[in-house]
N, C-alpha and C. Protein backbone atom coordinates (compact mmCIF):
# COMPACT_ATOMS: atom_id res chain seq x y z
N UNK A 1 0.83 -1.19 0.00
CA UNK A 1 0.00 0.00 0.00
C UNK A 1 0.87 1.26 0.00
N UNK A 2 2.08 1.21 0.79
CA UNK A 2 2.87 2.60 1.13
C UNK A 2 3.37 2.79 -0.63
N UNK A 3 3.79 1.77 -1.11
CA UNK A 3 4.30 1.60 -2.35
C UNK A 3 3.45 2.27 -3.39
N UNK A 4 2.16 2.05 -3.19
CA UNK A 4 1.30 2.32 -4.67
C UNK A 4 1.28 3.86 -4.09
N UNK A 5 1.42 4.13 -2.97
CA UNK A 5 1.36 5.88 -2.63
C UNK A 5 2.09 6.53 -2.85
N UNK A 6 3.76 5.54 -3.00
CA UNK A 6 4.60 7.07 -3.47
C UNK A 6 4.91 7.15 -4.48
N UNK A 7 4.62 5.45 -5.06
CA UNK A 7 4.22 5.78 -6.75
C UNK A 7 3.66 6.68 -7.69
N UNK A 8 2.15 6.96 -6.84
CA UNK A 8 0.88 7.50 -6.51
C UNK A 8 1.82 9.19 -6.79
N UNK A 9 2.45 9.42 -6.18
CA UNK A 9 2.97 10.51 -5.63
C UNK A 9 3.76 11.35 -6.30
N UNK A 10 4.99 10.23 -6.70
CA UNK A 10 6.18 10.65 -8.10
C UNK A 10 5.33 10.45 -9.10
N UNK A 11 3.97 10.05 -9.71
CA UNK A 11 3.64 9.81 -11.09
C UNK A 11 2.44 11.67 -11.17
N UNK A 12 2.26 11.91 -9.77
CA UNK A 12 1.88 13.61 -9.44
C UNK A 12 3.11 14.18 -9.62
N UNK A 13 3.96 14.14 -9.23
CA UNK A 13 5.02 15.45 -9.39
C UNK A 13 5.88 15.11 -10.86
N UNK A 14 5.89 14.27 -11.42
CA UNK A 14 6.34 14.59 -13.08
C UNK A 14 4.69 14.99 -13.77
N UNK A 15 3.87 14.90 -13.50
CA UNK A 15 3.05 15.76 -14.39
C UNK A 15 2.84 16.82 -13.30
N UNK A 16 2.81 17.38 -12.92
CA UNK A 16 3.00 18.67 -12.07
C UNK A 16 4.00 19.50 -12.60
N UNK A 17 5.05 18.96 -13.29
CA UNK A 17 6.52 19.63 -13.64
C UNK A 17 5.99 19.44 -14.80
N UNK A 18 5.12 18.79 -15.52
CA UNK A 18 5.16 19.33 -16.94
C UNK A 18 3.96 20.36 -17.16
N UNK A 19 3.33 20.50 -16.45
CA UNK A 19 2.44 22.02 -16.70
C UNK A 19 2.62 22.93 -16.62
N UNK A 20 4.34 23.37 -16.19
CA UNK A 20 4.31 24.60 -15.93
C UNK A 20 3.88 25.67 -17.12
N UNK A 21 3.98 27.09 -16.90
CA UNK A 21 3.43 27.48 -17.72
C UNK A 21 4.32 27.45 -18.78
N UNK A 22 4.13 28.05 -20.12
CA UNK A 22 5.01 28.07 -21.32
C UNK A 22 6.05 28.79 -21.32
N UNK A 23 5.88 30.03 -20.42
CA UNK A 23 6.61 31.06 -20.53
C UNK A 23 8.55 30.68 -19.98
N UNK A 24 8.22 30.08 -19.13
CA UNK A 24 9.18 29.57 -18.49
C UNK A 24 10.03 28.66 -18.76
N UNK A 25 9.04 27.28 -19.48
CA UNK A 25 10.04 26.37 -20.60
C UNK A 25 10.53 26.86 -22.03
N UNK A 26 10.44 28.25 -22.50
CA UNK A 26 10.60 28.90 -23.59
C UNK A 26 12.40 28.94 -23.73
N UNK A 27 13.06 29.06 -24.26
CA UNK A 27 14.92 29.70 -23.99
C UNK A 27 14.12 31.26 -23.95
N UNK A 28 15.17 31.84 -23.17
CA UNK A 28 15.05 33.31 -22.82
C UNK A 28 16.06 33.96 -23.66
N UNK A 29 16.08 35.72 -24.13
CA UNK A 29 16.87 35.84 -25.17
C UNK A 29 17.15 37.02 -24.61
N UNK A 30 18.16 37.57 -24.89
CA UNK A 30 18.60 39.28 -24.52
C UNK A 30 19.26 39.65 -25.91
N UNK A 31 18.73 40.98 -26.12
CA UNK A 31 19.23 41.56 -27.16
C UNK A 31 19.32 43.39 -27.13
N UNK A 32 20.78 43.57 -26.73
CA UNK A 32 20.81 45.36 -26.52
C UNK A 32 21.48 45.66 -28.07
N UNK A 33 20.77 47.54 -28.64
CA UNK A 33 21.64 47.78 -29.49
C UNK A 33 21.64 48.96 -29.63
N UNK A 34 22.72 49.93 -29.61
CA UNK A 34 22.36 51.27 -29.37
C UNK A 34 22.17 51.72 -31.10
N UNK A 35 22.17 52.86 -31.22
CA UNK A 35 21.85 53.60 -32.32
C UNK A 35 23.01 53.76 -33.24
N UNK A 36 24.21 53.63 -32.90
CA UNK A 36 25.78 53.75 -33.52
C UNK A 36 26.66 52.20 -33.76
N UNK A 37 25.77 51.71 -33.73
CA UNK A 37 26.40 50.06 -33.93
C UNK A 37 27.04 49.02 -33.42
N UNK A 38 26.81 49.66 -31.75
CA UNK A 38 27.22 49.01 -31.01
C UNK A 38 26.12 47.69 -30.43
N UNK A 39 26.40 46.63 -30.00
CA UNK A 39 25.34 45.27 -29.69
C UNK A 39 26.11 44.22 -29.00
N UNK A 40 25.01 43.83 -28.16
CA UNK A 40 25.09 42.88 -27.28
C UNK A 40 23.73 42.24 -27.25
N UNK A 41 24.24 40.25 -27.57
CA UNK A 41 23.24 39.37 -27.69
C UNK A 41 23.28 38.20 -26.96
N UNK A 42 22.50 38.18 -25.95
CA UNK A 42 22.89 36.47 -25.41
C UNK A 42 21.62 36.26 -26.05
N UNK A 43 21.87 34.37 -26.15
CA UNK A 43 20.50 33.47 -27.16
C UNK A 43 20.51 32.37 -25.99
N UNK A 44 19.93 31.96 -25.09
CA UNK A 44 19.83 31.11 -24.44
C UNK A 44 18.48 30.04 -25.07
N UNK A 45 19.34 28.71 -25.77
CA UNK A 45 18.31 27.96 -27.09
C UNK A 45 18.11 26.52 -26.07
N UNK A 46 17.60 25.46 -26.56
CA UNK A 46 16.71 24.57 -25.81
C UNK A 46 18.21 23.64 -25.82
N UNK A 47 17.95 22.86 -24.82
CA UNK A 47 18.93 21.69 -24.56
C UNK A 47 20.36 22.09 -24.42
N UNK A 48 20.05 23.46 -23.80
CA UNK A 48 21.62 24.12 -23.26
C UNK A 48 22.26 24.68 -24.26
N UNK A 49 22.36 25.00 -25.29
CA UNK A 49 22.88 25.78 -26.44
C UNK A 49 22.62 26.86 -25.91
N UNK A 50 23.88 27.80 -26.42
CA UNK A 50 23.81 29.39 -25.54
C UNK A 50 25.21 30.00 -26.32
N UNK A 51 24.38 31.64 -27.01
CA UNK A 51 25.43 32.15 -27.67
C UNK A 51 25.09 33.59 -27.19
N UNK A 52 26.72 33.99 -27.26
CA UNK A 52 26.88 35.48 -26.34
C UNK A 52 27.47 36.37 -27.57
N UNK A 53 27.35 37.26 -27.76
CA UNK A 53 27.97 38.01 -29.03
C UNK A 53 27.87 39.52 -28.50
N UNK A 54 29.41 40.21 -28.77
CA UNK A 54 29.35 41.64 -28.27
C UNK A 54 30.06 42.09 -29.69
N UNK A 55 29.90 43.24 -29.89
CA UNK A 55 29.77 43.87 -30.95
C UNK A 55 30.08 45.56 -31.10
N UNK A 56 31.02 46.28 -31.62
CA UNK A 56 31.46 47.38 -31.82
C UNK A 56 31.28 47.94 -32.81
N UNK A 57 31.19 49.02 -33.08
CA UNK A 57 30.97 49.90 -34.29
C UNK A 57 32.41 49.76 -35.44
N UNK A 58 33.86 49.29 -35.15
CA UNK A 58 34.75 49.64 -35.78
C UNK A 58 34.66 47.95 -36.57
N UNK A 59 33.85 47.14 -36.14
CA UNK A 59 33.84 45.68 -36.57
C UNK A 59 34.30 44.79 -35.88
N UNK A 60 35.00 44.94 -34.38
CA UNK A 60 35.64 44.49 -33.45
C UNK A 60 34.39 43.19 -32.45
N UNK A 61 34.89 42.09 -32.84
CA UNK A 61 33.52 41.34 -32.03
C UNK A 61 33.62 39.88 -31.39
N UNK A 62 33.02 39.55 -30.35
CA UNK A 62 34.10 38.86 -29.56
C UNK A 62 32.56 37.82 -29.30
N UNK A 63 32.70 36.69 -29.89
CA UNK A 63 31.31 35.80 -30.09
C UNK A 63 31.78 33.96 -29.25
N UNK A 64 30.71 33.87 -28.58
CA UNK A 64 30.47 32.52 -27.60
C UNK A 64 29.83 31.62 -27.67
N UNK A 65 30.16 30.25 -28.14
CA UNK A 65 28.61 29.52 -28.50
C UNK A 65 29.31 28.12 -27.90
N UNK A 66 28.32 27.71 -27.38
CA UNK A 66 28.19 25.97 -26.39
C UNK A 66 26.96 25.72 -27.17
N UNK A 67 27.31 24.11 -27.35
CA UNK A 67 26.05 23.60 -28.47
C UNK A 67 25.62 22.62 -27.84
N UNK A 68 24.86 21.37 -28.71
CA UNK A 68 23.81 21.11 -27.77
C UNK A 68 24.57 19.55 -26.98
N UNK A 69 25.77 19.11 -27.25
CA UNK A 69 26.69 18.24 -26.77
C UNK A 69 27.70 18.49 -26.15
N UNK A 70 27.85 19.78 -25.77
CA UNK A 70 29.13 20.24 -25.23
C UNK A 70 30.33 20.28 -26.57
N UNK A 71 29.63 20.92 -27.64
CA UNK A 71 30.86 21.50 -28.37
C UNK A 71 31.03 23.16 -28.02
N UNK A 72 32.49 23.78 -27.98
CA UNK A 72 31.96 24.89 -28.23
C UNK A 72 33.10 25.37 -29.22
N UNK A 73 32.68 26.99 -29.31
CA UNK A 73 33.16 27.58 -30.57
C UNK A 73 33.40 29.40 -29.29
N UNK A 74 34.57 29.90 -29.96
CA UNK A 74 34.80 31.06 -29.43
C UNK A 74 35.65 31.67 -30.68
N UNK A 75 34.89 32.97 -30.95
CA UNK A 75 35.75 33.72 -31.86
C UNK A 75 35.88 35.42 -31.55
N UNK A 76 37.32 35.85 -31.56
CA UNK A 76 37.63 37.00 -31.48
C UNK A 76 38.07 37.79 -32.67
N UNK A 77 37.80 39.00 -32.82
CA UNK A 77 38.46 39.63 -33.61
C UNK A 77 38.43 41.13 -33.57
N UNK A 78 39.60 41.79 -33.95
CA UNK A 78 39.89 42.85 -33.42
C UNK A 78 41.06 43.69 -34.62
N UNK A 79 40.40 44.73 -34.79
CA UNK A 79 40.78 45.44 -36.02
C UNK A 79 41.34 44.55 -37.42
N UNK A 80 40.80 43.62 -37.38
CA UNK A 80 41.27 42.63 -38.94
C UNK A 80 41.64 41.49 -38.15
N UNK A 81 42.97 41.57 -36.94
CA UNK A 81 43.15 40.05 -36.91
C UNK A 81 42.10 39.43 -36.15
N UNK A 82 41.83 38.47 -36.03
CA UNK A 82 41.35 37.31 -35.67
C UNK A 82 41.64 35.75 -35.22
N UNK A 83 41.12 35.48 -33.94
CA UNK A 83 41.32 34.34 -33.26
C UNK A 83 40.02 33.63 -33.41
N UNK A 84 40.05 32.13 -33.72
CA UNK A 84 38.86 30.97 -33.72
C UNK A 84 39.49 29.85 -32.97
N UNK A 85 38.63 29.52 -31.68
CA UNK A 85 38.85 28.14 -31.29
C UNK A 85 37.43 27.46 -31.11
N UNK A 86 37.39 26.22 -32.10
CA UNK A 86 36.41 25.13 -31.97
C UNK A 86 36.84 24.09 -30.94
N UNK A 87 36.09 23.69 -30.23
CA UNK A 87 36.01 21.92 -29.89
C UNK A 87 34.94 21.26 -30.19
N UNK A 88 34.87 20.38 -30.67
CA UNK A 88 34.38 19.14 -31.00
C UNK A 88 33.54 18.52 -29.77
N UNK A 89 33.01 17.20 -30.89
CA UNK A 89 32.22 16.49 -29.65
C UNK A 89 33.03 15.33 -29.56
N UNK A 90 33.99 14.58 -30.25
CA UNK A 90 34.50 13.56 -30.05
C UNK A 90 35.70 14.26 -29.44
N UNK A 91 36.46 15.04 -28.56
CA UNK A 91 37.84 15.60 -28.46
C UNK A 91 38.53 16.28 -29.58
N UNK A 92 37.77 16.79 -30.79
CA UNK A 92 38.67 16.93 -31.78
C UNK A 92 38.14 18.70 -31.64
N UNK A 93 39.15 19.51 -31.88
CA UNK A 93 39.73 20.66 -31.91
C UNK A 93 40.26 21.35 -32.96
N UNK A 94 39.83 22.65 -33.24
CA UNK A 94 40.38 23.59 -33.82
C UNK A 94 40.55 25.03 -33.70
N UNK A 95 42.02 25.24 -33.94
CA UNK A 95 42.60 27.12 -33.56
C UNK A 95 42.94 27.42 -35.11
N UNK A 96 42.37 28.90 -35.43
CA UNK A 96 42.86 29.30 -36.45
C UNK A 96 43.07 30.87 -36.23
N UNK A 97 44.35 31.37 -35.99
CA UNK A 97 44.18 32.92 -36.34
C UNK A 97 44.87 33.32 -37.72
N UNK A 98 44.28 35.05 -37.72
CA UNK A 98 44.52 35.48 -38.88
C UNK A 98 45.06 36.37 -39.05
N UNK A 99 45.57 37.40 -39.23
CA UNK A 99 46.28 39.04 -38.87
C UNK A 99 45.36 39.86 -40.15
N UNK A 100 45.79 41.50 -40.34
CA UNK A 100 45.47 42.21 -41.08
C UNK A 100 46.35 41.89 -42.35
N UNK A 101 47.40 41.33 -42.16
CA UNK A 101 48.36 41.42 -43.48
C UNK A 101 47.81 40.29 -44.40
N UNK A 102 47.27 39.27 -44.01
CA UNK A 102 46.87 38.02 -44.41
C UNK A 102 47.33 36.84 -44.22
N UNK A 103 48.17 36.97 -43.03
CA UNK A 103 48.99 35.42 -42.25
C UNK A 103 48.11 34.99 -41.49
N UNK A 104 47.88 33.08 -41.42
CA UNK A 104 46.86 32.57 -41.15
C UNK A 104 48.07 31.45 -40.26
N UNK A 105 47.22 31.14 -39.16
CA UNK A 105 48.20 29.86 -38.50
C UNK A 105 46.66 29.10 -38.33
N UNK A 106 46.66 27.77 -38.46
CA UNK A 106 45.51 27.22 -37.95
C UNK A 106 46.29 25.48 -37.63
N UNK A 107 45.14 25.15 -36.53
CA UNK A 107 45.79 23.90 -35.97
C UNK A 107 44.38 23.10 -35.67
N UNK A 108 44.77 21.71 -36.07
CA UNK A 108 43.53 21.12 -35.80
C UNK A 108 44.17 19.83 -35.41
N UNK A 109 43.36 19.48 -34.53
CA UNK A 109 43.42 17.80 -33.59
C UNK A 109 42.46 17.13 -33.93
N UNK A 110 42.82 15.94 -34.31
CA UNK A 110 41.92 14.92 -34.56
C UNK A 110 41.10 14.12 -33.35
N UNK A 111 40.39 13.20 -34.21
CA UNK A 111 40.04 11.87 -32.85
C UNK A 111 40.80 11.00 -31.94
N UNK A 112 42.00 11.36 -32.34
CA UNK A 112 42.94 9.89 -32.28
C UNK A 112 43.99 10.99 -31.29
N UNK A 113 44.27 12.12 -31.25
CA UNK A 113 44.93 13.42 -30.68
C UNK A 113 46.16 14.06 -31.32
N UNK A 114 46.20 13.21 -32.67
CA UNK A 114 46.94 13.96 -34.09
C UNK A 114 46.56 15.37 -33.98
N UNK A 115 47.74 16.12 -34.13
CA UNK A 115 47.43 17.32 -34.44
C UNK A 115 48.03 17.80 -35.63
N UNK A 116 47.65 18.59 -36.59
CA UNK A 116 47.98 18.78 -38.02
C UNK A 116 48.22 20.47 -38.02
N UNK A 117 49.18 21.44 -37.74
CA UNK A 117 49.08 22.52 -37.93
C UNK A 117 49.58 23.21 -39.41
N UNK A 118 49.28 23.95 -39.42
CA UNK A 118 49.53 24.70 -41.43
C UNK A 118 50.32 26.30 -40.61
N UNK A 119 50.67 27.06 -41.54
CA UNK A 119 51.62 28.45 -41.28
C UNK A 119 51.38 29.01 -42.83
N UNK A 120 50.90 29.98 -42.68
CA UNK A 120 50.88 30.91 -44.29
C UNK A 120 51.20 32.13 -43.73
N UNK A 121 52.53 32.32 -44.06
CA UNK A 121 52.91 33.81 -43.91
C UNK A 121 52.90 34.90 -45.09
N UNK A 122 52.69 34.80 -46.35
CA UNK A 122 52.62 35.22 -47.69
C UNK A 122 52.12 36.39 -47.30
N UNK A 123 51.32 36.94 -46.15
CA UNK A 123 51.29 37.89 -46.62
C UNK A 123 52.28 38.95 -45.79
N UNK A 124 52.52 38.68 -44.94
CA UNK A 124 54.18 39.63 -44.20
C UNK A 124 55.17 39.84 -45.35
N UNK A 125 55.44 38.47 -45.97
CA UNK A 125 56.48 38.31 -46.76
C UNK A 125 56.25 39.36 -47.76
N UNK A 126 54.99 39.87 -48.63
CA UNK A 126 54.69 40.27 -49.69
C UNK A 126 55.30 41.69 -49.06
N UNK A 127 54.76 42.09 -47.99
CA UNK A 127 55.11 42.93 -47.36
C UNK A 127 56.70 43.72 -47.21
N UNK A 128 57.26 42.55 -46.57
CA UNK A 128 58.41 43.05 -46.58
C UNK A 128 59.07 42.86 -47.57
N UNK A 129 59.03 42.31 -48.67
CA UNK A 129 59.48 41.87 -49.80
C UNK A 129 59.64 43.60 -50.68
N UNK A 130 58.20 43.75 -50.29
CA UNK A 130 57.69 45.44 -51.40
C UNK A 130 58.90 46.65 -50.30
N UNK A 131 59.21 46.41 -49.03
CA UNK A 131 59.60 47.38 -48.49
C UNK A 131 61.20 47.08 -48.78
N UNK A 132 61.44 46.14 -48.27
CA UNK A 132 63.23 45.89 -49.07
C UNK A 132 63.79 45.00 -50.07
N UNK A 133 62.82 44.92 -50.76
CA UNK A 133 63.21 44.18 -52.20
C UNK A 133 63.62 44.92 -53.25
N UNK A 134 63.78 44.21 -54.45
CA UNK A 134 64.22 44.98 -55.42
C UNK A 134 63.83 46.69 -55.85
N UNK A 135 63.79 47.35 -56.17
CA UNK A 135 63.38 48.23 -56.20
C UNK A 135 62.50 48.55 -58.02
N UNK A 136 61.78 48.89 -57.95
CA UNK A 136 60.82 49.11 -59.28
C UNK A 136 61.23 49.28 -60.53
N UNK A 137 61.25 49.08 -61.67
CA UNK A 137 61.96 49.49 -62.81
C UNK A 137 61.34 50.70 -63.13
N UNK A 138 62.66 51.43 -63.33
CA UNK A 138 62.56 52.67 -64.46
C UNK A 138 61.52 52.88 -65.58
N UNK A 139 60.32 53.87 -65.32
CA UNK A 139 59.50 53.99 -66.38
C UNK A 139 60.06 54.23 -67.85
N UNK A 140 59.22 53.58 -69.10
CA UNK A 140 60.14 53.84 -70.06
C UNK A 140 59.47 55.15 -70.74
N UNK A 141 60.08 56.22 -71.29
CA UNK A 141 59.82 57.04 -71.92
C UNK A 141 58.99 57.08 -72.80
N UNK A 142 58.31 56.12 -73.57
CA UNK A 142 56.53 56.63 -74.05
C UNK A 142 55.64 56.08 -72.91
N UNK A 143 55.76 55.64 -71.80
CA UNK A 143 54.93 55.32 -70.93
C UNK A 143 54.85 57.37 -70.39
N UNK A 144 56.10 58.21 -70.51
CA UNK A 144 55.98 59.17 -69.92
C UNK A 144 55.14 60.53 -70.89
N UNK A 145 55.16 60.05 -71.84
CA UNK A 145 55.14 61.24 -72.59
C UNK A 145 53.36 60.88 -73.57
N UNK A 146 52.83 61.81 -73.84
CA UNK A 146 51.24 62.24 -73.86
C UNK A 146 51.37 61.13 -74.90
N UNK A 147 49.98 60.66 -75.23
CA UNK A 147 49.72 59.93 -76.60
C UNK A 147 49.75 60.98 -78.01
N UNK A 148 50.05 60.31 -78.52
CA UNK A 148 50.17 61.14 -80.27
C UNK A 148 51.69 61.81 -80.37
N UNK A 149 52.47 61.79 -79.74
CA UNK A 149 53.97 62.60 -80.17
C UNK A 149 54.54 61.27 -80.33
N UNK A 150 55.73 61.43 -80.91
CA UNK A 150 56.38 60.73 -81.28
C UNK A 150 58.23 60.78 -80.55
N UNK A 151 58.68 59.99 -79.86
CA UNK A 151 59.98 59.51 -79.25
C UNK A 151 60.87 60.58 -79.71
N UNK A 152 61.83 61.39 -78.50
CA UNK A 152 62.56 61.84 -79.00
C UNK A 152 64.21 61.05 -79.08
N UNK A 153 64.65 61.16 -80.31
CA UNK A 153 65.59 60.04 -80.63
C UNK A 153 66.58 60.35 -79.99
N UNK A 154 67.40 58.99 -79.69
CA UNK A 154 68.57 59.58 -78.65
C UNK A 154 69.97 58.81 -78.70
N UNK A 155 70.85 58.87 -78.67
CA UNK A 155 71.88 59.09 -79.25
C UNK A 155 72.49 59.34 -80.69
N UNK A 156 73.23 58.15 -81.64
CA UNK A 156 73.46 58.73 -82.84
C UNK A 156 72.23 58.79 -84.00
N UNK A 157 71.02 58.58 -83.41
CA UNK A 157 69.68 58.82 -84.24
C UNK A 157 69.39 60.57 -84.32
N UNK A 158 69.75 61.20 -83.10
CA UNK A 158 69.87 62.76 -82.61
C UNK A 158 70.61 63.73 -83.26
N UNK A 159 71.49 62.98 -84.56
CA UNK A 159 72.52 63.70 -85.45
C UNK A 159 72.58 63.28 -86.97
N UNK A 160 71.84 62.54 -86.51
CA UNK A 160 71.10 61.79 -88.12
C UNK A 160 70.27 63.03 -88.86
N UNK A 161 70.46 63.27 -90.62
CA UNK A 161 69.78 64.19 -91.25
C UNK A 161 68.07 63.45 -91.33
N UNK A 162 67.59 64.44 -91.16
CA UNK A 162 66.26 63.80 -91.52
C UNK A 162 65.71 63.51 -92.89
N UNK A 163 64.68 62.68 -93.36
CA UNK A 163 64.71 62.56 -94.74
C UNK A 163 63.06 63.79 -94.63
């Protein structure tokens, strides 16, 4: 008898917990944004997913997301460069940043805890390449002079009779 009562009892309080009202089992959301382009967003989504995102007028924005297995994702960025770190749901991982010049480092871990990283510096290099590299060739003289005239001749062409 005590048995069928607290049976009786727990089979009342899980439907008791499912009536609450709607409002409450809904995800709740925040969203600020002023008039100059500045913003701030949390998304609080069903089964624990939850993304935070802040936001500046110069493009500067610093974003948070946990998904619905415990992956998450975090990305920064700040005047051009940029930082990304993923995790995975099996342990597998990824970092990728980026700079303004166009150098990218990114690193990723597998299932197994291989990690595979890459390096592209091409664009520093281009960089410093243009600042102490060779230096430009000499424009050639009809690149300088208006369309329709004609080359002024130069050396023993300059003493030549004309016909």
């Amino acid at each position: 008898m005590n048995r069928l009562r607290i049976a009786h009892l727990l089979v009342l309080l899980c439907l008791g917990s499912l009536s609450l009202p709607a409002a409450e089992a809904l995800p709740q959301n925040f969203e600020f944004r002023d008039g100059q382009g500045e913003e701030i967003k949390i998304e609080n989504g069903w089964f624990g997913r939850k993304k935070k995102v802040v936001k500046d007028r110069m493009g500067n924005k610093f974003e948070s997301k946990r998904g619905l297995f415990g992956s998450t994702s975090t990305e920064a960025s700040v005047m051009g460069n940029s930082v990304k770190r993923k995790k995975g749901l099996f342990g597998t991982s990824d970092i990728e940043g980026s700079t303004i010049f166009g150098d990218k480092v990114t690193t990723k871990k597998g299932i197994f805890g291989r990690r595979t990283t890459s390096v592209d510096v091409s664009g520093s290099a281009a960089m410093i390449k243009g600042l102490f590299g060779a230096k430009p060739p000499a424009k050639s003289l009809e690149a300088l002079m208006p369309s329709g005239t004609a080359p002024v001749p130069v050396g023993d062409e300059a003493f030549a009779p004309s016909p």
